[in-house]
Protein backbone atom coordinates (compact mmCIF):
# COMPACT_ATOMS: atom_id res chain seq x y z
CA UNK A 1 -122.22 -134.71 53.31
CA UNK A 2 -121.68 -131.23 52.68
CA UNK A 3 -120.32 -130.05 49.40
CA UNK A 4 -117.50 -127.09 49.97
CA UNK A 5 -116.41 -124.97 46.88
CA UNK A 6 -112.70 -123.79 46.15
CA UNK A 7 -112.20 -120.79 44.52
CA UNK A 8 -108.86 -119.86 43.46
CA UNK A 9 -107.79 -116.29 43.98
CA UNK A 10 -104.37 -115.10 42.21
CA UNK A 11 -103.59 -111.61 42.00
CA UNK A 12 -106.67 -109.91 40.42
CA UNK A 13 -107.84 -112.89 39.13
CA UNK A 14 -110.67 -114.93 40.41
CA UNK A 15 -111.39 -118.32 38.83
CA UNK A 16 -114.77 -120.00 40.59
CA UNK A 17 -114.95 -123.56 41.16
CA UNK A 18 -118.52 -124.65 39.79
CA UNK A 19 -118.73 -128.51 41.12
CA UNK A 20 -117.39 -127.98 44.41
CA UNK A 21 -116.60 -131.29 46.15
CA UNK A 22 -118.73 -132.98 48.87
CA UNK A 23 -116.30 -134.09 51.89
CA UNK A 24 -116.80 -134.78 55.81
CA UNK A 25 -116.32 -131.54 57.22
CA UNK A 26 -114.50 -128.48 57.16
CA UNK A 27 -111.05 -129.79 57.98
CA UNK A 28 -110.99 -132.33 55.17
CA UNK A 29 -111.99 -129.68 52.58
CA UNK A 30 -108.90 -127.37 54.28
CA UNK A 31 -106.64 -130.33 53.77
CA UNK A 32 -107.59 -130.58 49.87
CA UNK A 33 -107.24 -126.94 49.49
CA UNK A 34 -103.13 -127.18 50.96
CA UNK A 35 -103.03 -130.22 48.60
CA UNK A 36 -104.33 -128.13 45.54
CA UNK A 37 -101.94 -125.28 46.36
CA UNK A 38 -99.07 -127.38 46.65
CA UNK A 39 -99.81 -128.71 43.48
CA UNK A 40 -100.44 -125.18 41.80
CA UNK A 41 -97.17 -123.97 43.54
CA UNK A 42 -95.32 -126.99 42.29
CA UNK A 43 -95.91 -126.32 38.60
CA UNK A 44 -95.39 -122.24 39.37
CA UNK A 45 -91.92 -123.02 40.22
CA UNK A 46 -91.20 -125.38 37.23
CA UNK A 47 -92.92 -122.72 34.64
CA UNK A 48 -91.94 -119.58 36.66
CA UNK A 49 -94.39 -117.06 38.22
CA UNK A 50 -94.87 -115.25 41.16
CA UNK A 51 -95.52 -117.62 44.75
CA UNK A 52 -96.97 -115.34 46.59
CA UNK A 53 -100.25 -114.08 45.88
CA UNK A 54 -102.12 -117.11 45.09
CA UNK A 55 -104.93 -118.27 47.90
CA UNK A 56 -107.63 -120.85 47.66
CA UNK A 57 -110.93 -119.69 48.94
CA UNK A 58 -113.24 -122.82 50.31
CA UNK A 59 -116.75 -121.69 50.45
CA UNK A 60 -120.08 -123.46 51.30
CA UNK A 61 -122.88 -124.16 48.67
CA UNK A 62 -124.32 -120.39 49.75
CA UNK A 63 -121.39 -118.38 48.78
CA UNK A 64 -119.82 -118.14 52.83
CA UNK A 65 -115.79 -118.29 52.61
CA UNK A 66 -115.30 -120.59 55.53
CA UNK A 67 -111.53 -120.29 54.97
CA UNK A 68 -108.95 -119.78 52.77
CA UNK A 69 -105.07 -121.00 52.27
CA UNK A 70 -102.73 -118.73 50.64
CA UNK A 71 -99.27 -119.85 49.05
CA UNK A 72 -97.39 -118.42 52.51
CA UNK A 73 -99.67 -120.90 54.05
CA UNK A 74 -98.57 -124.19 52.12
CA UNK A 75 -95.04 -122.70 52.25
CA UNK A 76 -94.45 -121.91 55.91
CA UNK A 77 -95.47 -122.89 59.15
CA UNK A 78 -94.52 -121.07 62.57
CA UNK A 79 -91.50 -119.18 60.49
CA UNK A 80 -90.00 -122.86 59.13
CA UNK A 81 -90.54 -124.46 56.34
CA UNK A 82 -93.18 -126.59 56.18
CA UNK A 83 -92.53 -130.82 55.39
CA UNK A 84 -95.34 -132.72 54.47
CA UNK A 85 -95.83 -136.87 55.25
CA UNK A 86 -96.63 -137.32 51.46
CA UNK A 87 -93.07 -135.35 50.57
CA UNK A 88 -91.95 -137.75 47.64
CA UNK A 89 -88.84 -136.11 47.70
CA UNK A 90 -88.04 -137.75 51.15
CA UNK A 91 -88.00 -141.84 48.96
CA UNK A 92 -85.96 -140.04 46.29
CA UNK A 93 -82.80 -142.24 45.87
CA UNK A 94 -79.36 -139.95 47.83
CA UNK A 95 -75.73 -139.91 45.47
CA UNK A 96 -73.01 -141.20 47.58
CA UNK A 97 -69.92 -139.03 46.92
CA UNK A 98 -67.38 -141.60 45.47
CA UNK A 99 -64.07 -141.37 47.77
């Protein structure tokens, strides 16, 4: 299995991931990359910070960036919003308006 590498670009700061993680293929290590972001975004907006110049670069055990996800990617998608299937928010109990 191949082992992909995720190094996290923000601003002018580079922090390299030295483990990497093995996974199936290409799309699985994109999909943990918009995970990681989400996550990273998630704790941005509870601590403040700037959104929008974070991006995950997924490399290959030679150093090749295969692909990278930035913040507008985890945010948007075709203009919209994007949702996400594992959105807790969506189970998160609704306040009916007493009459």
């Amino acid at each position: 299995m191949p082992r992909f590498y995720f190094h996290v670009r923000d601003g002018a700061d580079f922090s390299r991931d030295l483990e990497g993680q093995e996974l199936p293929d290409l799309e699985a290590a994109r999909r943990e990359a918009v995970n990681s972001n989400r996550e990273m975004l998630g704790e941005r907006l509870l601590h403040g910070g700037a959104l929008n110049h974070r991006r995950i670069e997924i490399t290959d055990e030679s150093g090749d960036v295969l692909a990278a996800v930035s913040a507008q990617d985890v945010l948007f998608r075709h203009g919209s919003f994007s949702s996400y299937e594992d959105d807790v928010t969506k189970s998160a109990p609704t306040i009916t308006p007493r009459k």
